[in-house]
N, C-alpha and C. Protein backbone atom coordinates (compact mmCIF):
# COMPACT_ATOMS: atom_id res chain seq x y z
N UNK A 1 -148.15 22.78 -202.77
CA UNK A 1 -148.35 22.32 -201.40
C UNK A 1 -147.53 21.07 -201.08
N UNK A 2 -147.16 20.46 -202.13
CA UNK A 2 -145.76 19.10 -202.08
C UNK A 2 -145.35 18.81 -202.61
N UNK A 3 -143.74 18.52 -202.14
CA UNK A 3 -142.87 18.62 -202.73
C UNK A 3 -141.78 16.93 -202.96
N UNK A 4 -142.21 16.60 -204.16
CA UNK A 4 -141.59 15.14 -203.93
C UNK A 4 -140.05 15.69 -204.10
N UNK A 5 -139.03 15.06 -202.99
CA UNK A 5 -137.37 14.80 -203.35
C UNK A 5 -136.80 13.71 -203.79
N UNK A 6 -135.77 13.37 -204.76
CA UNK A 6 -135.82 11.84 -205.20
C UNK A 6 -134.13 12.34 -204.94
N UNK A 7 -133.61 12.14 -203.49
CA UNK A 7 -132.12 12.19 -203.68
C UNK A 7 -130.92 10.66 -203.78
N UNK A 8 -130.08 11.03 -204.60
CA UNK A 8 -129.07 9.85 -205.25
C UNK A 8 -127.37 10.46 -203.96
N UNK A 9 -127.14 9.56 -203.77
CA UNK A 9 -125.65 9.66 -202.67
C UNK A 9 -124.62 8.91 -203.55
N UNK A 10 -123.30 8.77 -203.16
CA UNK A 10 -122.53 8.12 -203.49
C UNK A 10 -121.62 8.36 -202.54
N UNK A 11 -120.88 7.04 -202.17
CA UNK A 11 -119.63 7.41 -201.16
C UNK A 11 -118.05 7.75 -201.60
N UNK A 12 -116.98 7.86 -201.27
CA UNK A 12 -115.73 7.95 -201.95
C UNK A 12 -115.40 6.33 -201.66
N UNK A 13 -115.74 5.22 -201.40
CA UNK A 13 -115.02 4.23 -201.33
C UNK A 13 -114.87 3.48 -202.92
N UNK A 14 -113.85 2.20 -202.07
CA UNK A 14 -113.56 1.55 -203.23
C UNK A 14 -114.05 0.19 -203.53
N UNK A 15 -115.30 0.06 -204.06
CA UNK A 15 -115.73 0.59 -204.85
C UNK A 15 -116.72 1.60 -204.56
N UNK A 16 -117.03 2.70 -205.05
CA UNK A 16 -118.04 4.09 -204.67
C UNK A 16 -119.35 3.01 -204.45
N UNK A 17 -120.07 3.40 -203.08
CA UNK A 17 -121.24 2.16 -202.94
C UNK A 17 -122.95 3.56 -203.09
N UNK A 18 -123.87 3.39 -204.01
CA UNK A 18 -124.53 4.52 -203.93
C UNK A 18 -125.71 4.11 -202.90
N UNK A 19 -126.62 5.10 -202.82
CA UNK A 19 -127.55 5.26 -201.79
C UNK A 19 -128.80 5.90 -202.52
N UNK A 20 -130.03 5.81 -201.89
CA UNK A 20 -130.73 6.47 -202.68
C UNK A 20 -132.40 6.47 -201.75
N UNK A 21 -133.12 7.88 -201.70
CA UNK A 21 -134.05 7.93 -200.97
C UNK A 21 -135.00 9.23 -201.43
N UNK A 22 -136.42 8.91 -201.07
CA UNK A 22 -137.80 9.90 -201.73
C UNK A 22 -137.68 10.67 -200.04
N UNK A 23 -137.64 11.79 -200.00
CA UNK A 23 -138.41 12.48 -199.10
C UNK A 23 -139.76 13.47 -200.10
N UNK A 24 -140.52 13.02 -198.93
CA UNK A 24 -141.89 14.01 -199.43
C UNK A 24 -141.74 15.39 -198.51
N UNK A 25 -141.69 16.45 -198.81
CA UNK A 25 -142.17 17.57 -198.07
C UNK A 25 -143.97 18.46 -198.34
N UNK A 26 -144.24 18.86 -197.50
CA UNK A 26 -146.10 19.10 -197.64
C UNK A 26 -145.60 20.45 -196.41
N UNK A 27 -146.34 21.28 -197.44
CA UNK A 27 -146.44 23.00 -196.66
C UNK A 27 -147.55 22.98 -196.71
N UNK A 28 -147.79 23.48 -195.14
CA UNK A 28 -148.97 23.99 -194.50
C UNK A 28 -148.76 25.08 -194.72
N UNK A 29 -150.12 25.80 -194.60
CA UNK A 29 -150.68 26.80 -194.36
C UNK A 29 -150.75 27.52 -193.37
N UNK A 30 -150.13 28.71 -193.34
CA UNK A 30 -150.68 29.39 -191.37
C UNK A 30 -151.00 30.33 -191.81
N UNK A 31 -151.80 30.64 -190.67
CA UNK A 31 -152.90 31.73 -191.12
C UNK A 31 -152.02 33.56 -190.67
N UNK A 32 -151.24 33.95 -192.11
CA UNK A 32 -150.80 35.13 -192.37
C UNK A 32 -151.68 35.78 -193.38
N UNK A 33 -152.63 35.88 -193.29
CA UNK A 33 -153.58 36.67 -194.02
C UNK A 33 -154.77 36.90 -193.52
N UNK A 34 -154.96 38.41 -192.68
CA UNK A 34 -155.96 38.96 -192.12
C UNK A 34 -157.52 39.08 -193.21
N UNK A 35 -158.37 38.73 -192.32
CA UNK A 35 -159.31 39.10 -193.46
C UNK A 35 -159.74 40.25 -193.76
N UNK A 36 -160.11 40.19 -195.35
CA UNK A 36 -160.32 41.63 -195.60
C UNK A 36 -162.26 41.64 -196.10
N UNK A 37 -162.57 42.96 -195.42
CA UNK A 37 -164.36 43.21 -195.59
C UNK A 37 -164.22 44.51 -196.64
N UNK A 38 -165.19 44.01 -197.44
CA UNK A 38 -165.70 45.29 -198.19
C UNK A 38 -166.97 45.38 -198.25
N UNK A 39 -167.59 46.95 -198.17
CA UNK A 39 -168.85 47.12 -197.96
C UNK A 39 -169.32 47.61 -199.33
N UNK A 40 -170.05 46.45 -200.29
CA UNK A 40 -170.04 46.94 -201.72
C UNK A 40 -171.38 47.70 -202.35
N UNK A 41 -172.50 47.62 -201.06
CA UNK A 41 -173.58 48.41 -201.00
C UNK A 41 -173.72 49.09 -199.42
N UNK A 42 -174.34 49.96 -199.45
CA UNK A 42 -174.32 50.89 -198.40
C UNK A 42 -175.94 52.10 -198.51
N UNK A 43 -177.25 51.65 -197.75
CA UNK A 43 -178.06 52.74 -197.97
C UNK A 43 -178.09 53.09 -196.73
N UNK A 44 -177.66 54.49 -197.03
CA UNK A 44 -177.85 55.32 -195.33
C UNK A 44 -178.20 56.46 -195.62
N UNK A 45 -178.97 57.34 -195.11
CA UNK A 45 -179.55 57.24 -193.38
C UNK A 45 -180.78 56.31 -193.55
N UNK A 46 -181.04 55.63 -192.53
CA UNK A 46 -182.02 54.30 -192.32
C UNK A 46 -183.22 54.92 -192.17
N UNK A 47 -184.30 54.94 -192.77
CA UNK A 47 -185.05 55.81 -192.27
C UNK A 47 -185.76 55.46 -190.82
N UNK A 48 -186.30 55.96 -189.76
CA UNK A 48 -187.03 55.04 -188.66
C UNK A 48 -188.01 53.95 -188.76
N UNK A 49 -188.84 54.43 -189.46
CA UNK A 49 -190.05 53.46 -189.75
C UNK A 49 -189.46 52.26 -190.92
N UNK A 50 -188.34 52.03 -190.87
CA UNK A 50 -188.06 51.07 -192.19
C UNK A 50 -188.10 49.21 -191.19
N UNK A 51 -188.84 48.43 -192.08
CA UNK A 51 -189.31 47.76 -191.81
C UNK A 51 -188.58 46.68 -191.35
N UNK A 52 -188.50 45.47 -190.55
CA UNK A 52 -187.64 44.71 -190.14
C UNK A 52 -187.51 43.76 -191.36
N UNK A 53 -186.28 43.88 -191.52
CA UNK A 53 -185.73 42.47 -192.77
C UNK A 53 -185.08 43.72 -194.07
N UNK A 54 -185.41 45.06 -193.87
CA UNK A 54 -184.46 45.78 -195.13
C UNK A 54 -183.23 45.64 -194.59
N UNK A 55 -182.23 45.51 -196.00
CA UNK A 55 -181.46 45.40 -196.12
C UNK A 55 -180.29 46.87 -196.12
N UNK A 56 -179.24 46.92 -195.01
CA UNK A 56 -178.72 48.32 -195.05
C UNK A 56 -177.24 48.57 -195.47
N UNK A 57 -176.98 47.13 -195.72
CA UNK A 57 -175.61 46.96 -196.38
C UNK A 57 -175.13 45.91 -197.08
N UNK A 58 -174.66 45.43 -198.36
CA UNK A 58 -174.12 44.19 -198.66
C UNK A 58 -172.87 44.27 -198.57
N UNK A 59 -172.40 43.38 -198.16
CA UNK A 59 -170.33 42.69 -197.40
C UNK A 59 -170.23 41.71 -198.55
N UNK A 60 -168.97 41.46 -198.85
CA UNK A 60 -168.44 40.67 -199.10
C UNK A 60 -166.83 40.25 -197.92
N UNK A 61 -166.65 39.05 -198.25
CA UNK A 61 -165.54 39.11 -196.80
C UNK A 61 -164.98 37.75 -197.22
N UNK A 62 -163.67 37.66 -197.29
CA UNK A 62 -162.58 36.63 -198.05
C UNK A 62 -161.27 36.81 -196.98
N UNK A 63 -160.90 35.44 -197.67
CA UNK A 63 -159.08 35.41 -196.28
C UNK A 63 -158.30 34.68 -197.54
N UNK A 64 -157.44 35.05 -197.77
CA UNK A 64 -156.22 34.66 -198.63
C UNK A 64 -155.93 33.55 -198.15
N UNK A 65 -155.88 32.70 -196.65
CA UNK A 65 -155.36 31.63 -196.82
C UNK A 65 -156.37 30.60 -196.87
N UNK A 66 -155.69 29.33 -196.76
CA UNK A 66 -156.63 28.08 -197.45
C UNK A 66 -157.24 27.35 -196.13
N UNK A 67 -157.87 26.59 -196.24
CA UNK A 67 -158.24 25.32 -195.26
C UNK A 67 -159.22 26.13 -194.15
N UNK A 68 -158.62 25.87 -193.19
CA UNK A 68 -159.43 25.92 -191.96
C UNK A 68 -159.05 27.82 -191.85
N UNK A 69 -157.96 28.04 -192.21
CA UNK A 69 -157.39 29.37 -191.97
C UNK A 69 -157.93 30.16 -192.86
N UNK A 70 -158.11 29.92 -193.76
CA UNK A 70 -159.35 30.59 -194.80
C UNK A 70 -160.51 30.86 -194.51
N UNK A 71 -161.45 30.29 -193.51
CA UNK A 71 -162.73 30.37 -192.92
C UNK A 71 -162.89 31.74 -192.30
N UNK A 72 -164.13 32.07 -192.47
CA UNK A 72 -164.60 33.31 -191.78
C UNK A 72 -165.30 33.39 -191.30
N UNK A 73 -166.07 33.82 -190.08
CA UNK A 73 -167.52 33.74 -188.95
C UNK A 73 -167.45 35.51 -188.93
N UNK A 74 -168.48 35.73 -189.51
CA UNK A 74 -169.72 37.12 -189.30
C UNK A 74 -170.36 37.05 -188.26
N UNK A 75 -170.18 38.61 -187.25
CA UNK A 75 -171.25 38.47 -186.48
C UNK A 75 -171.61 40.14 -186.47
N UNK A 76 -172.52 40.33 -185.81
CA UNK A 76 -172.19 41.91 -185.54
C UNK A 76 -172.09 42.34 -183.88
N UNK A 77 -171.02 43.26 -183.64
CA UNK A 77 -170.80 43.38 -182.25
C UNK A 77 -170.85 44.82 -182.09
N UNK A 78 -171.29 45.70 -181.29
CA UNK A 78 -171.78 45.15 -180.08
C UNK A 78 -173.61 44.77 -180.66
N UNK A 79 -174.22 44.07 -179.58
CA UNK A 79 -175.33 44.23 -180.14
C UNK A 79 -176.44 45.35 -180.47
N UNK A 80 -177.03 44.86 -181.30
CA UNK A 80 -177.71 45.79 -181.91
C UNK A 80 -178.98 45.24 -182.86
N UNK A 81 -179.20 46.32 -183.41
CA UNK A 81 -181.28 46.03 -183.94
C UNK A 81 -180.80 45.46 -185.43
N UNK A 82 -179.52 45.11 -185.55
CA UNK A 82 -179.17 44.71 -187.04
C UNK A 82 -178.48 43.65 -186.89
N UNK A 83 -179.01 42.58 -188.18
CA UNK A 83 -178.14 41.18 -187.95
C UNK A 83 -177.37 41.25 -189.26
N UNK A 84 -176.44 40.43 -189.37
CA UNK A 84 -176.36 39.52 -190.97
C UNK A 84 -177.05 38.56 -191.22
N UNK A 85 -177.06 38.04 -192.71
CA UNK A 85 -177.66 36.98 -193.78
C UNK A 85 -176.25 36.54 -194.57
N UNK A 86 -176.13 35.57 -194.35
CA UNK A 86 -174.97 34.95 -195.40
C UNK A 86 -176.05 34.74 -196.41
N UNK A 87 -175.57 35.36 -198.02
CA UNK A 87 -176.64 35.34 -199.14
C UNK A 87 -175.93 33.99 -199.66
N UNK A 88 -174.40 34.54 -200.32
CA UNK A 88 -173.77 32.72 -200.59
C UNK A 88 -171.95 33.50 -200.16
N UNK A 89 -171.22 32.41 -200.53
CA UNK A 89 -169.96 32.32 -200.12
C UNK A 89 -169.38 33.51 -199.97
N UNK A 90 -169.37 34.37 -198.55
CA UNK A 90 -168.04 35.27 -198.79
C UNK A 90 -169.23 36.50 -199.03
N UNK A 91 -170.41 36.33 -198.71
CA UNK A 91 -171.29 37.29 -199.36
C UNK A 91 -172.29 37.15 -198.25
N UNK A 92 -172.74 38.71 -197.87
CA UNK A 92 -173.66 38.85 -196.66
C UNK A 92 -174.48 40.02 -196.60
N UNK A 93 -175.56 39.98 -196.43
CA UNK A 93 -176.71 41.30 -195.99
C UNK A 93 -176.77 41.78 -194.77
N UNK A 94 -176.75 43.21 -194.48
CA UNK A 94 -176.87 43.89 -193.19
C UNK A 94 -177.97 43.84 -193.37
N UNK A 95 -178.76 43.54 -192.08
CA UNK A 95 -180.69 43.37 -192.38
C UNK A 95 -180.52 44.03 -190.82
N UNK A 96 -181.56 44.96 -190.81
CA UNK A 96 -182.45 45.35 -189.92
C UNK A 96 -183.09 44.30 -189.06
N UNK A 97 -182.88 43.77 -187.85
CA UNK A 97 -183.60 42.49 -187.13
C UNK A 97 -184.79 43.33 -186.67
N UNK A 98 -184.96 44.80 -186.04
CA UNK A 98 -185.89 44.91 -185.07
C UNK A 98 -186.35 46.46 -185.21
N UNK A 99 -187.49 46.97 -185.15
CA UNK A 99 -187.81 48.22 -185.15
C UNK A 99 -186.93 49.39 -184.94
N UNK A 100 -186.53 50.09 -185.73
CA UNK A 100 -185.67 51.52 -184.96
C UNK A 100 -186.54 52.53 -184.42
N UNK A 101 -185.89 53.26 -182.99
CA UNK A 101 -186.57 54.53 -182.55
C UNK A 101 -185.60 55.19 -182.13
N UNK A 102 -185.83 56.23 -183.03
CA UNK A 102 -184.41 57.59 -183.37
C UNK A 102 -184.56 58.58 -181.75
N UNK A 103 -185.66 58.79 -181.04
CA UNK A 103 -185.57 58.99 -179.55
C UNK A 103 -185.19 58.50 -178.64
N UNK A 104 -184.69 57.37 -178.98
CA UNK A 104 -184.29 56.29 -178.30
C UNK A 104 -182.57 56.20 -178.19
N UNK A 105 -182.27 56.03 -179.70
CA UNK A 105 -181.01 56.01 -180.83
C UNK A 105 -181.04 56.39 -181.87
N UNK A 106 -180.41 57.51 -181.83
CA UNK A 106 -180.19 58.41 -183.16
C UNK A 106 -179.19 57.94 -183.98
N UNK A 107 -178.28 57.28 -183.40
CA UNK A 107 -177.34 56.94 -184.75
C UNK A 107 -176.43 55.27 -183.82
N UNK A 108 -176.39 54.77 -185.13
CA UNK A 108 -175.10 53.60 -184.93
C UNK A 108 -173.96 53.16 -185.09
């Protein structure tokens, strides 16, 4: 991420007179790395009567780059009877927020 330069000059005169200077260079980061989700548990079909707070999927979800561009925000869209749980870093539960009724909504 930095890069110390320690450059030395010299001129053609007479006498050759030298020169001499540090540049620092520092690479940022931009955010070229889409994030990637994997769904590493998955129980489906939900049954109706399943209770609010089961769990119907575990995520994991990471970004290759660093800092602020590395960060990730979970939500679920559009809304719906299911939230997330961040369990720990990069790691999340599909939870059921609210009663299902399959006459209602048969599928999601």
């Amino acid at each position: 991420t930095l890069y110390d330069l320690h450059i030395k000059v010299t001129d053609k005169g007479t006498p050759p007179l030298p020169g001499h200077c540090k540049v620092v260079l520092e690479v940022l980061d931009v955010n070229d790395n889409a994030p990637e989700v994997w769904v590493t548990s998955l129980s489906v079909p939900v049954p109706e009567d399943a209770s609010v707070g089961t769990v119907v999927a575990l995520l994991s979800v990471s970004d290759r780059d660093s800092g602020a561009n590395g960060r990730v925000r979970c939500w679920v869209w559009p809304a719906s009877p299911f939230g997330l749980e961040a369990t720990f870093a990069g790691s999340y539960s599909l939870v059921l927020r609210e009663a299902l009724d399959r006459e209602r909504v048969s599928e999601y």
